[in-house]
PDB file of N, CA and C in Angstrom:
ATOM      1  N   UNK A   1      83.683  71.851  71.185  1.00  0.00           N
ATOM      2  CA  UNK A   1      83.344  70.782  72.099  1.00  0.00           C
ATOM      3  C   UNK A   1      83.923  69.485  71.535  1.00  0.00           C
ATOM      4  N   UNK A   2      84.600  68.560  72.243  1.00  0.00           N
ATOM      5  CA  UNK A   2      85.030  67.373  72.359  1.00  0.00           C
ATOM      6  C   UNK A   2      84.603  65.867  72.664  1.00  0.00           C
ATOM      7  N   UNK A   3      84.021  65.499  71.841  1.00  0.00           N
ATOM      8  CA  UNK A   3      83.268  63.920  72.347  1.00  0.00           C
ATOM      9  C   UNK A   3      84.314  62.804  72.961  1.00  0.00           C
ATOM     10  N   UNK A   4      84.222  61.918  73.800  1.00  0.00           N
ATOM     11  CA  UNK A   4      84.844  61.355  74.150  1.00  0.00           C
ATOM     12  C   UNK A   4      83.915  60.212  73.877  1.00  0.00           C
ATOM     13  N   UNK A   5      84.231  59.091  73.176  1.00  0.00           N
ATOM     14  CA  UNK A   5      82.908  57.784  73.534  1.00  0.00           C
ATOM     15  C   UNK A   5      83.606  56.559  73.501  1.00  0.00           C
ATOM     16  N   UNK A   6      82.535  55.465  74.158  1.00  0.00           N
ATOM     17  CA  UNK A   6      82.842  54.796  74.366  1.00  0.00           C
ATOM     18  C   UNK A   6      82.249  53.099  73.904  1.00  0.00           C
ATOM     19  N   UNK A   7      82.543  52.301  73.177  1.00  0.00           N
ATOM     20  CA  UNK A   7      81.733  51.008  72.869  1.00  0.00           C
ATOM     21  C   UNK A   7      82.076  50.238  73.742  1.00  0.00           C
ATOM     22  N   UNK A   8      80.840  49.413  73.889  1.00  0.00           N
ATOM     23  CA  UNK A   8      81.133  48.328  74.874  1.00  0.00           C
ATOM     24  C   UNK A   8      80.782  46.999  74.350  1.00  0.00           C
ATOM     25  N   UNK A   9      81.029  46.152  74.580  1.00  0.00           N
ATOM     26  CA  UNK A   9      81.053  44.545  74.281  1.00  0.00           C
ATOM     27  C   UNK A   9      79.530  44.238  74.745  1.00  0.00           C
ATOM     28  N   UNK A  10      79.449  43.646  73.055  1.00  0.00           N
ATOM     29  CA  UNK A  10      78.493  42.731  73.051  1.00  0.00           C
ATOM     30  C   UNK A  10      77.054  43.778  73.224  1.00  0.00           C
ATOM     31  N   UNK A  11      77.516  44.894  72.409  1.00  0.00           N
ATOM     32  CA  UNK A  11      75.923  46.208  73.242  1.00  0.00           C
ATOM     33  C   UNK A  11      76.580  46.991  71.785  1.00  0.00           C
ATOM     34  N   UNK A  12      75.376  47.428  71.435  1.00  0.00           N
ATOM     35  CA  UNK A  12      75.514  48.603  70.262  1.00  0.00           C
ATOM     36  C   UNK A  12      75.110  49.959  70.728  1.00  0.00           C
ATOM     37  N   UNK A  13      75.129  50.192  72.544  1.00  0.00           N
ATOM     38  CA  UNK A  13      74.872  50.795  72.927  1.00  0.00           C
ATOM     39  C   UNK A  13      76.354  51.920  73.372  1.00  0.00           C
ATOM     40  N   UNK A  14      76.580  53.138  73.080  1.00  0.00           N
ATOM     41  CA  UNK A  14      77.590  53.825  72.659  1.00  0.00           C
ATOM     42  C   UNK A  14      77.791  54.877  74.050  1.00  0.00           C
ATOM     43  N   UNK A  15      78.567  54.752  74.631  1.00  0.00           N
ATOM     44  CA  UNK A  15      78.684  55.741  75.768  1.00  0.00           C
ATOM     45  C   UNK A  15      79.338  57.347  75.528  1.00  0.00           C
ATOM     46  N   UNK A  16      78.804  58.385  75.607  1.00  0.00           N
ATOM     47  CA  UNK A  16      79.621  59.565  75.600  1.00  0.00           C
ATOM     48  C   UNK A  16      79.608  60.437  76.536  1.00  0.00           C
ATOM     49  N   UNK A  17      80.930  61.501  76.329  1.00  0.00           N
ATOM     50  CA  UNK A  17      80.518  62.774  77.211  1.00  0.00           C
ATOM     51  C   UNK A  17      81.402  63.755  76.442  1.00  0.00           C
ATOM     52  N   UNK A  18      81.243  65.069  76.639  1.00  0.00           N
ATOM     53  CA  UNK A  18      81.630  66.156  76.163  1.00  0.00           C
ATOM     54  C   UNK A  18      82.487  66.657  76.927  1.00  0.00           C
ATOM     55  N   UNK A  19      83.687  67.129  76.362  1.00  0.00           N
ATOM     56  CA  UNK A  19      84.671  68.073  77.573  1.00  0.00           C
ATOM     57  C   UNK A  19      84.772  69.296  76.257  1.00  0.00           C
ATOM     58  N   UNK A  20      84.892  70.503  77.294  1.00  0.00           N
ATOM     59  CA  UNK A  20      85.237  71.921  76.386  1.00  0.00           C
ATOM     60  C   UNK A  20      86.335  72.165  76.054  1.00  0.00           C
ATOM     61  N   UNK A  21      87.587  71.797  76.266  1.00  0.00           N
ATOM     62  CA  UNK A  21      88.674  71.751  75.671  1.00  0.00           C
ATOM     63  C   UNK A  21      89.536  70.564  75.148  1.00  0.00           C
ATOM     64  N   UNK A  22      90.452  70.626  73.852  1.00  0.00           N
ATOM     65  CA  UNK A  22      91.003  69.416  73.399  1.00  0.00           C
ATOM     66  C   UNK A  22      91.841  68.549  74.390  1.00  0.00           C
ATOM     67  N   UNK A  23      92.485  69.402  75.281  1.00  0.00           N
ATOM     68  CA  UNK A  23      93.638  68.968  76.153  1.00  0.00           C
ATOM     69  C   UNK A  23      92.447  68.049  77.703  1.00  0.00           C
ATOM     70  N   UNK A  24      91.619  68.395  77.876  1.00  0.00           N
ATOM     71  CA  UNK A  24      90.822  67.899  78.792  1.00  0.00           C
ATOM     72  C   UNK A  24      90.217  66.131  78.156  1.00  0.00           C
ATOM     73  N   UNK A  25      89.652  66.425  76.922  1.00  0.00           N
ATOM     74  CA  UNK A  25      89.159  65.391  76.151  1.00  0.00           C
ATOM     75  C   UNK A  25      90.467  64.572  75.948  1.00  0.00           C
ATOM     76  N   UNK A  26      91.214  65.077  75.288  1.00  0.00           N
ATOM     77  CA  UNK A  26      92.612  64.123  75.467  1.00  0.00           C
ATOM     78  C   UNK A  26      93.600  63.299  76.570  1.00  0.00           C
ATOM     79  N   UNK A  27      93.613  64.011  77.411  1.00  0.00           N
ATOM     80  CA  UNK A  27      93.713  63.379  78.883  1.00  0.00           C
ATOM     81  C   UNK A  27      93.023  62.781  79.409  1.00  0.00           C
ATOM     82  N   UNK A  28      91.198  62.760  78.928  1.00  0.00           N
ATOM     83  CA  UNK A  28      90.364  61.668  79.581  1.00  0.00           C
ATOM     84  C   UNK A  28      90.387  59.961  78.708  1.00  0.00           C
ATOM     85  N   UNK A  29      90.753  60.355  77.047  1.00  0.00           N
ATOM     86  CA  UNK A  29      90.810  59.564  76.317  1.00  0.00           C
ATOM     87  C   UNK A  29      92.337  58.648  76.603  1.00  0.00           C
ATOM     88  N   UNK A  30      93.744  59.689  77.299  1.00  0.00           N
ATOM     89  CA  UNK A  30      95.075  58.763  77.473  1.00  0.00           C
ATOM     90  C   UNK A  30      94.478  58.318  78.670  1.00  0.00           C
ATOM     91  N   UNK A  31      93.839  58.382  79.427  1.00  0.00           N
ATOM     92  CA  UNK A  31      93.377  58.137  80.853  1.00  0.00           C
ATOM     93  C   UNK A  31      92.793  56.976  80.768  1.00  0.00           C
ATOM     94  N   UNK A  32      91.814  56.316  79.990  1.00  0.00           N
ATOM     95  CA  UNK A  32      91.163  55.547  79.683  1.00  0.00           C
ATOM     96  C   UNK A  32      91.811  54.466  78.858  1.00  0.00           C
ATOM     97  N   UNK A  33      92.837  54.911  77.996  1.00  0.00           N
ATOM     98  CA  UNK A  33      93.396  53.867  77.229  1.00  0.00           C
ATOM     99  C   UNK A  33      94.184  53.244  78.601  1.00  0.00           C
ATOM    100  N   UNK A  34      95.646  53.947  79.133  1.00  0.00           N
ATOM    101  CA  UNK A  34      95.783  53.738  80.075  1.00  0.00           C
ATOM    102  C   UNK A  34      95.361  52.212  80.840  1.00  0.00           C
ATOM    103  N   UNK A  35      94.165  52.482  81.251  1.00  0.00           N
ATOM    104  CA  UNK A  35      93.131  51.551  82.114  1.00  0.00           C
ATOM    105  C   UNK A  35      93.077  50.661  81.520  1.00  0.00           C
ATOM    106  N   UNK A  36      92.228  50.434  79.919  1.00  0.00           N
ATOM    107  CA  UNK A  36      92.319  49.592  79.159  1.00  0.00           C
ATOM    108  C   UNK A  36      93.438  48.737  79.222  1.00  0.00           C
ATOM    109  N   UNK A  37      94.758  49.072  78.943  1.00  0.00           N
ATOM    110  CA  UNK A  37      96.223  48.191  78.907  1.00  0.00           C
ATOM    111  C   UNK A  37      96.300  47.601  80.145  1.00  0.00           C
ATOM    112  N   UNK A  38      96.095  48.261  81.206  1.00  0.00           N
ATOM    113  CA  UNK A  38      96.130  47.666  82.574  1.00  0.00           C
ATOM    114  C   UNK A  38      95.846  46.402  82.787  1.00  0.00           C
ATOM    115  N   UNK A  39      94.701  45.751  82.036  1.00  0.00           N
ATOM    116  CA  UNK A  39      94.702  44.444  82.082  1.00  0.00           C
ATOM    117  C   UNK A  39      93.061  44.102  83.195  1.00  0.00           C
ATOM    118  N   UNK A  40      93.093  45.176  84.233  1.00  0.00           N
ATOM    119  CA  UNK A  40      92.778  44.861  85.225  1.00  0.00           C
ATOM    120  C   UNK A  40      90.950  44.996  85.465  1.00  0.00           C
ATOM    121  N   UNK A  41      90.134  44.885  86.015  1.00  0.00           N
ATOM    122  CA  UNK A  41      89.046  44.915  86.102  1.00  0.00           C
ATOM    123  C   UNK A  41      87.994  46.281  86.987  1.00  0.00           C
ATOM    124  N   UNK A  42      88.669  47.349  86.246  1.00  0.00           N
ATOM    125  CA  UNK A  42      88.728  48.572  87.543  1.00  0.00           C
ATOM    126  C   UNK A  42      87.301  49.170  86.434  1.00  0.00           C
ATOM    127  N   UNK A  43      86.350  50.095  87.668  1.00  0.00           N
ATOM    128  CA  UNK A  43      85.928  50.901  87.368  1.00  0.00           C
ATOM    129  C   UNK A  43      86.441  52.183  86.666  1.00  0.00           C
ATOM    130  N   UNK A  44      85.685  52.206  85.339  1.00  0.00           N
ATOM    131  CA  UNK A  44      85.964  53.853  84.871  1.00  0.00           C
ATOM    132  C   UNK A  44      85.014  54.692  85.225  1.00  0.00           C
ATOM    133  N   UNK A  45      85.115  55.719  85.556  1.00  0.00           N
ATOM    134  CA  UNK A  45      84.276  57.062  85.536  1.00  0.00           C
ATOM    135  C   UNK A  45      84.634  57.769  84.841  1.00  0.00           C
ATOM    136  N   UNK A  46      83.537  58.730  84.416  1.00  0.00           N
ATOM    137  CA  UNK A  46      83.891  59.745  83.481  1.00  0.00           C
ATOM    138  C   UNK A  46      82.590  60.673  83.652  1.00  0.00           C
ATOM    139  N   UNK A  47      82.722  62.040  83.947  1.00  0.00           N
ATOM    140  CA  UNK A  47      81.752  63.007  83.797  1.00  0.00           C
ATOM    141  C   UNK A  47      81.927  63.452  82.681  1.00  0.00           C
ATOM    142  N   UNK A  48      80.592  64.151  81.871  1.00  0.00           N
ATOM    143  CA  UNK A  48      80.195  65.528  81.090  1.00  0.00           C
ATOM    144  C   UNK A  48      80.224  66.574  81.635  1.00  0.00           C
ATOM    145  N   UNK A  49      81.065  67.869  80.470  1.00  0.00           N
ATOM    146  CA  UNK A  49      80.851  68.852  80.775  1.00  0.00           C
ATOM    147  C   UNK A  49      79.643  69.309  80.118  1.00  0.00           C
ATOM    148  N   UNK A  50      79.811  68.941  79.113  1.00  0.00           N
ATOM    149  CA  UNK A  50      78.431  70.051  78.796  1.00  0.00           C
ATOM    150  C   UNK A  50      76.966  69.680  79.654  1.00  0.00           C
ATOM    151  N   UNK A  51      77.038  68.646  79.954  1.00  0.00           N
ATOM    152  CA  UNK A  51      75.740  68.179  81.086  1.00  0.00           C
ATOM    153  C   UNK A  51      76.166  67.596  82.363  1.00  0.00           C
ATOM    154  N   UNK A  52      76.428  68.769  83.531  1.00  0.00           N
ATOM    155  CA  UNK A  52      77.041  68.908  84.581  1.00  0.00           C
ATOM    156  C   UNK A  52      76.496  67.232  85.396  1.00  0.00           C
ATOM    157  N   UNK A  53      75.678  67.022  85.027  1.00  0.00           N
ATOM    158  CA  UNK A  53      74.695  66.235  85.699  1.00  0.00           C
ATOM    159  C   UNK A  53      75.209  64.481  85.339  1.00  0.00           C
ATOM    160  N   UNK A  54      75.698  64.630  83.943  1.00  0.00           N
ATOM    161  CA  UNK A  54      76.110  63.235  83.301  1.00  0.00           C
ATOM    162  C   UNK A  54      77.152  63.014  83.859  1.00  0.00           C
ATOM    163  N   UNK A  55      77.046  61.274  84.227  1.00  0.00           N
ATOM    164  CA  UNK A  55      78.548  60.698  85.004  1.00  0.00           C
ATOM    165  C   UNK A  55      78.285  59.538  84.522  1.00  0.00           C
ATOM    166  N   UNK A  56      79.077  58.780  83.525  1.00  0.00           N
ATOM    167  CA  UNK A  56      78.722  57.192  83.180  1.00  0.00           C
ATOM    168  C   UNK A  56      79.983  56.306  83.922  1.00  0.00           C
ATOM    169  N   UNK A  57      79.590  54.931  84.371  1.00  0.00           N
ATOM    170  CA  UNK A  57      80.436  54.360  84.589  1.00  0.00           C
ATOM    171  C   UNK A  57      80.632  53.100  84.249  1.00  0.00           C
ATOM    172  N   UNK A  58      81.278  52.620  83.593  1.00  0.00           N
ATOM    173  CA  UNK A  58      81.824  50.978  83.257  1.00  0.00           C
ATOM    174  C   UNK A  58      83.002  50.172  83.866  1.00  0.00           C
ATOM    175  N   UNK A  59      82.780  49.322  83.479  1.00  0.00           N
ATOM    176  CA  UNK A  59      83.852  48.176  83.638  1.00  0.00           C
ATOM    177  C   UNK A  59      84.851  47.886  82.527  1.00  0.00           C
ATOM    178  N   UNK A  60      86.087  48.281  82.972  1.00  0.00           N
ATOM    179  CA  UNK A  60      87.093  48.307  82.432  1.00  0.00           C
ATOM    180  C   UNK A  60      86.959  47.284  81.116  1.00  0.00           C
ATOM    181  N   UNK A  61      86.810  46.130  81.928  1.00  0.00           N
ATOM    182  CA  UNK A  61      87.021  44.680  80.854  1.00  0.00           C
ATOM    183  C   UNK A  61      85.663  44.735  79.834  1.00  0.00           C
ATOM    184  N   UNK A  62      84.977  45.510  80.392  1.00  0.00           N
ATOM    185  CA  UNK A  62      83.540  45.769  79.273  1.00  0.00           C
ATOM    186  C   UNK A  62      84.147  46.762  77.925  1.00  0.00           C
ATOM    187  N   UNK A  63      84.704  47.605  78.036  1.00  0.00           N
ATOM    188  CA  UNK A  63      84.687  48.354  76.861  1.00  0.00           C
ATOM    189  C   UNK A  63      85.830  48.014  76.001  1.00  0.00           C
ATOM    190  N   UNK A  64      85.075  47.826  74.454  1.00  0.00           N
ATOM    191  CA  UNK A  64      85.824  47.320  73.565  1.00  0.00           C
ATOM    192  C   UNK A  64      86.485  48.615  72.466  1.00  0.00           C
ATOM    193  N   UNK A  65      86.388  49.477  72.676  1.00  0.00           N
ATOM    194  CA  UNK A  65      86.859  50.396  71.960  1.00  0.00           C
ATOM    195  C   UNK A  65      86.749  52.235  72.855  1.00  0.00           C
ATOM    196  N   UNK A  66      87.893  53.009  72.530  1.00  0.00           N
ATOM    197  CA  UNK A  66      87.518  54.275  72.935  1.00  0.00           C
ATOM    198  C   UNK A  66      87.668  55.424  71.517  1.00  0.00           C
ATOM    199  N   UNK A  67      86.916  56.003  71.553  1.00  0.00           N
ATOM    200  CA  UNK A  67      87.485  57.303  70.257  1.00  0.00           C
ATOM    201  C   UNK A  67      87.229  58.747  71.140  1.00  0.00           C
ATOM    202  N   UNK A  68      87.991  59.625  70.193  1.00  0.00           N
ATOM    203  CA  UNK A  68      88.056  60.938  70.425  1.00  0.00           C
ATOM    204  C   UNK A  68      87.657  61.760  68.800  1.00  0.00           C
ATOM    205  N   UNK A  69      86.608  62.719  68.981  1.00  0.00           N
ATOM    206  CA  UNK A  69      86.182  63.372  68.190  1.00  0.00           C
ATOM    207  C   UNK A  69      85.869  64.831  67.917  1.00  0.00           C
ATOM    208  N   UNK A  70      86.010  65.769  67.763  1.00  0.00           N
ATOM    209  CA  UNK A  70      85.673  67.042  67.922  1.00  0.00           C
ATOM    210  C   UNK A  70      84.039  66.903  67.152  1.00  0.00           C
ATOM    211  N   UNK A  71      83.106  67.683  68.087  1.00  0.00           N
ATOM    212  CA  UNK A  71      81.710  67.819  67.252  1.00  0.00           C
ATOM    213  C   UNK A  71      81.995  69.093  66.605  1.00  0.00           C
ATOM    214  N   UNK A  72      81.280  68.469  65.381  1.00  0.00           N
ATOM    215  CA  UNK A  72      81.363  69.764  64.164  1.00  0.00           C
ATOM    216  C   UNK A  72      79.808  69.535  63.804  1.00  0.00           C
ATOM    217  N   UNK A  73      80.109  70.145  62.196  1.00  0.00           N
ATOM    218  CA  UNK A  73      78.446  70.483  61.504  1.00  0.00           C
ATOM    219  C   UNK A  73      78.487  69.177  60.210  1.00  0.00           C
ATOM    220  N   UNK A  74      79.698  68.629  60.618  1.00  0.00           N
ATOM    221  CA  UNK A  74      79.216  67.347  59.444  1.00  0.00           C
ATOM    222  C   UNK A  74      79.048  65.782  59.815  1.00  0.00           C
ATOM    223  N   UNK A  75      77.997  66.083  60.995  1.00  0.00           N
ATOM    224  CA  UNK A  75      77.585  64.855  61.359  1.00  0.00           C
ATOM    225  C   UNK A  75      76.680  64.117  60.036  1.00  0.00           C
ATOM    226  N   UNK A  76      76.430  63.026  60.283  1.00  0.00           N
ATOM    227  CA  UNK A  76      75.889  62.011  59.451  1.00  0.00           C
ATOM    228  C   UNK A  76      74.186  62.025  59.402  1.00  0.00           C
ATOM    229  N   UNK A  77      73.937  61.336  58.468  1.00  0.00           N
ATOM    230  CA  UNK A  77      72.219  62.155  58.349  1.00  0.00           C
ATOM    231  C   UNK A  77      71.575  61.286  59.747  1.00  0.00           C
ATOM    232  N   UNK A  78      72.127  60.409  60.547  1.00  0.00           N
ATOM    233  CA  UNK A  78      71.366  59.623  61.558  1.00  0.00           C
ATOM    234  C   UNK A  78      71.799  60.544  62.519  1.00  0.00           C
ATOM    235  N   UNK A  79      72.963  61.698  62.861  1.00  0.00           N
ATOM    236  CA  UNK A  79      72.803  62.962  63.382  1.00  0.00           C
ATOM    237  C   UNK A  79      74.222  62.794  64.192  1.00  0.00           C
ATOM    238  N   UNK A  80      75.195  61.486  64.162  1.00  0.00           N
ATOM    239  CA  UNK A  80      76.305  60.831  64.506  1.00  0.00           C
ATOM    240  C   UNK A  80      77.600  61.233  63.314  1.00  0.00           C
ATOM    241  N   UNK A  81      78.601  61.343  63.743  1.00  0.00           N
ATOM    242  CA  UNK A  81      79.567  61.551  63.234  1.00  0.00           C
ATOM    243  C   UNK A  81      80.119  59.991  62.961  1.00  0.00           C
ATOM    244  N   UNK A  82      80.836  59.707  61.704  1.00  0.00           N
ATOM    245  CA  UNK A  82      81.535  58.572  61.522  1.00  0.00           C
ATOM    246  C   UNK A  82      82.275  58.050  62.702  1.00  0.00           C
ATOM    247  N   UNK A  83      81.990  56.786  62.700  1.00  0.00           N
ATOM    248  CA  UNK A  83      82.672  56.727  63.612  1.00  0.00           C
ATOM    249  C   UNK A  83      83.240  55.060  64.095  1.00  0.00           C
ATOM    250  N   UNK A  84      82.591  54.247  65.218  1.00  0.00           N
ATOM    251  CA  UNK A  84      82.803  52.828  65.408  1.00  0.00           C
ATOM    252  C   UNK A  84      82.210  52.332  63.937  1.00  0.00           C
ATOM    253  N   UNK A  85      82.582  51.044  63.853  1.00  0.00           N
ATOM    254  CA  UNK A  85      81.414  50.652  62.817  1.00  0.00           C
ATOM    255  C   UNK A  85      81.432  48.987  63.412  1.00  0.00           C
ATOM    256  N   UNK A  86      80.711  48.015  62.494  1.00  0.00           N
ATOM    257  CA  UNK A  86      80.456  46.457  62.993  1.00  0.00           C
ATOM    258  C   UNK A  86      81.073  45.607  61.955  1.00  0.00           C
ATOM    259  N   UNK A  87      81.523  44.782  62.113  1.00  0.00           N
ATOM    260  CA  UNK A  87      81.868  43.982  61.035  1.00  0.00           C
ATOM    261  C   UNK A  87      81.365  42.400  61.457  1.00  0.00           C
ATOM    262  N   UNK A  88      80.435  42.448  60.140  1.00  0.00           N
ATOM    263  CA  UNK A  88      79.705  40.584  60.620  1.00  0.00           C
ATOM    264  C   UNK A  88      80.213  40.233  59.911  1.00  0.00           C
ATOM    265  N   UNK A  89      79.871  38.304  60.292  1.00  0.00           N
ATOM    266  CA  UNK A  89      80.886  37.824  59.445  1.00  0.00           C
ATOM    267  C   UNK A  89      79.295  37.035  58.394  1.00  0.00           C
ATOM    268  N   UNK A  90      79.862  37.104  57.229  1.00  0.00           N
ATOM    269  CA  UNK A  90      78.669  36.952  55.805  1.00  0.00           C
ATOM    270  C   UNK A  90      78.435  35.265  56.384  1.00  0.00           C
ATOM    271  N   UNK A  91      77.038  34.275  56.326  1.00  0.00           N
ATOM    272  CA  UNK A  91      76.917  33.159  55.979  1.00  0.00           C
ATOM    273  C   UNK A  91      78.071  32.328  55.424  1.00  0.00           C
ATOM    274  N   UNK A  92      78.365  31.104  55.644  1.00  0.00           N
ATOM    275  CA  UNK A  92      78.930  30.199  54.871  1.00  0.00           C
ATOM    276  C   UNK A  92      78.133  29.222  54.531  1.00  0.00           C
ATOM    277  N   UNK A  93      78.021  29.309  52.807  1.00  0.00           N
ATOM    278  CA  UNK A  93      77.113  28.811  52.044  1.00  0.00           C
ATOM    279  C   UNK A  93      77.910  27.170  51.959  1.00  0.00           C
ATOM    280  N   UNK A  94      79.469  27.096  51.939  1.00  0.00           N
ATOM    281  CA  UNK A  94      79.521  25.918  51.876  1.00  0.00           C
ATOM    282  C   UNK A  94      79.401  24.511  52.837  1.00  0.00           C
ATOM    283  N   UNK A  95      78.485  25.233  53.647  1.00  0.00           N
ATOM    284  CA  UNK A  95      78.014  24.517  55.331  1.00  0.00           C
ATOM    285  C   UNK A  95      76.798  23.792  55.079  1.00  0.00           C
ATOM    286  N   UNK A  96      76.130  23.884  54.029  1.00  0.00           N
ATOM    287  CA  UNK A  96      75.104  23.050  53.723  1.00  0.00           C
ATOM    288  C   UNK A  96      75.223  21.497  53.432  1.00  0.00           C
TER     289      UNK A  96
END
């Protein structure tokens, strides 16, 4: 199984879906970059396979990152595979 996910701006809230083959997950991930470059303000869709039922949808100009992942057995002890991460920026102490 194939994760496809998605970050969005300004949300630590992480969008995914599962496709059963690499070539499916990969074509949804060039599909999406795609869109991204476009520039333009278009709806994405995207269904799950493994949960016939899941369909998420965003706004193009909302999502700040896409990855592609195969799920395996060495997810992370919070139960997530490595993956996005955050980078803050530290205090500036010489602002006092």
């Amino acid at each position: 199984m194939f994760t496809v996910e998605l970050a969005l701006k300004q949300t630590a809230v992480l969008l995914s879906v599962q496709k059963k083959s690499e070539e499916e997950a990969k074509a949804l991930y060039e599909s999406i970059v795609k869109t991204l470059n476009g520039g333009t303000s278009v709806l994405i869709q995207v269904e799950c396979d493994q949960q016939p039922h899941k369909q998420i949808s965003a706004l193009a100009s909302e999502v700040a990152a896409v990855q592609i992942y195969e799920k395996t057995g060495t997810a992370t002890a919070s139960g997530r595979p490595p993956g996005f991460f955050a980078l803050t920026a530290e205090p500036d102490s010489s602002a006092s």
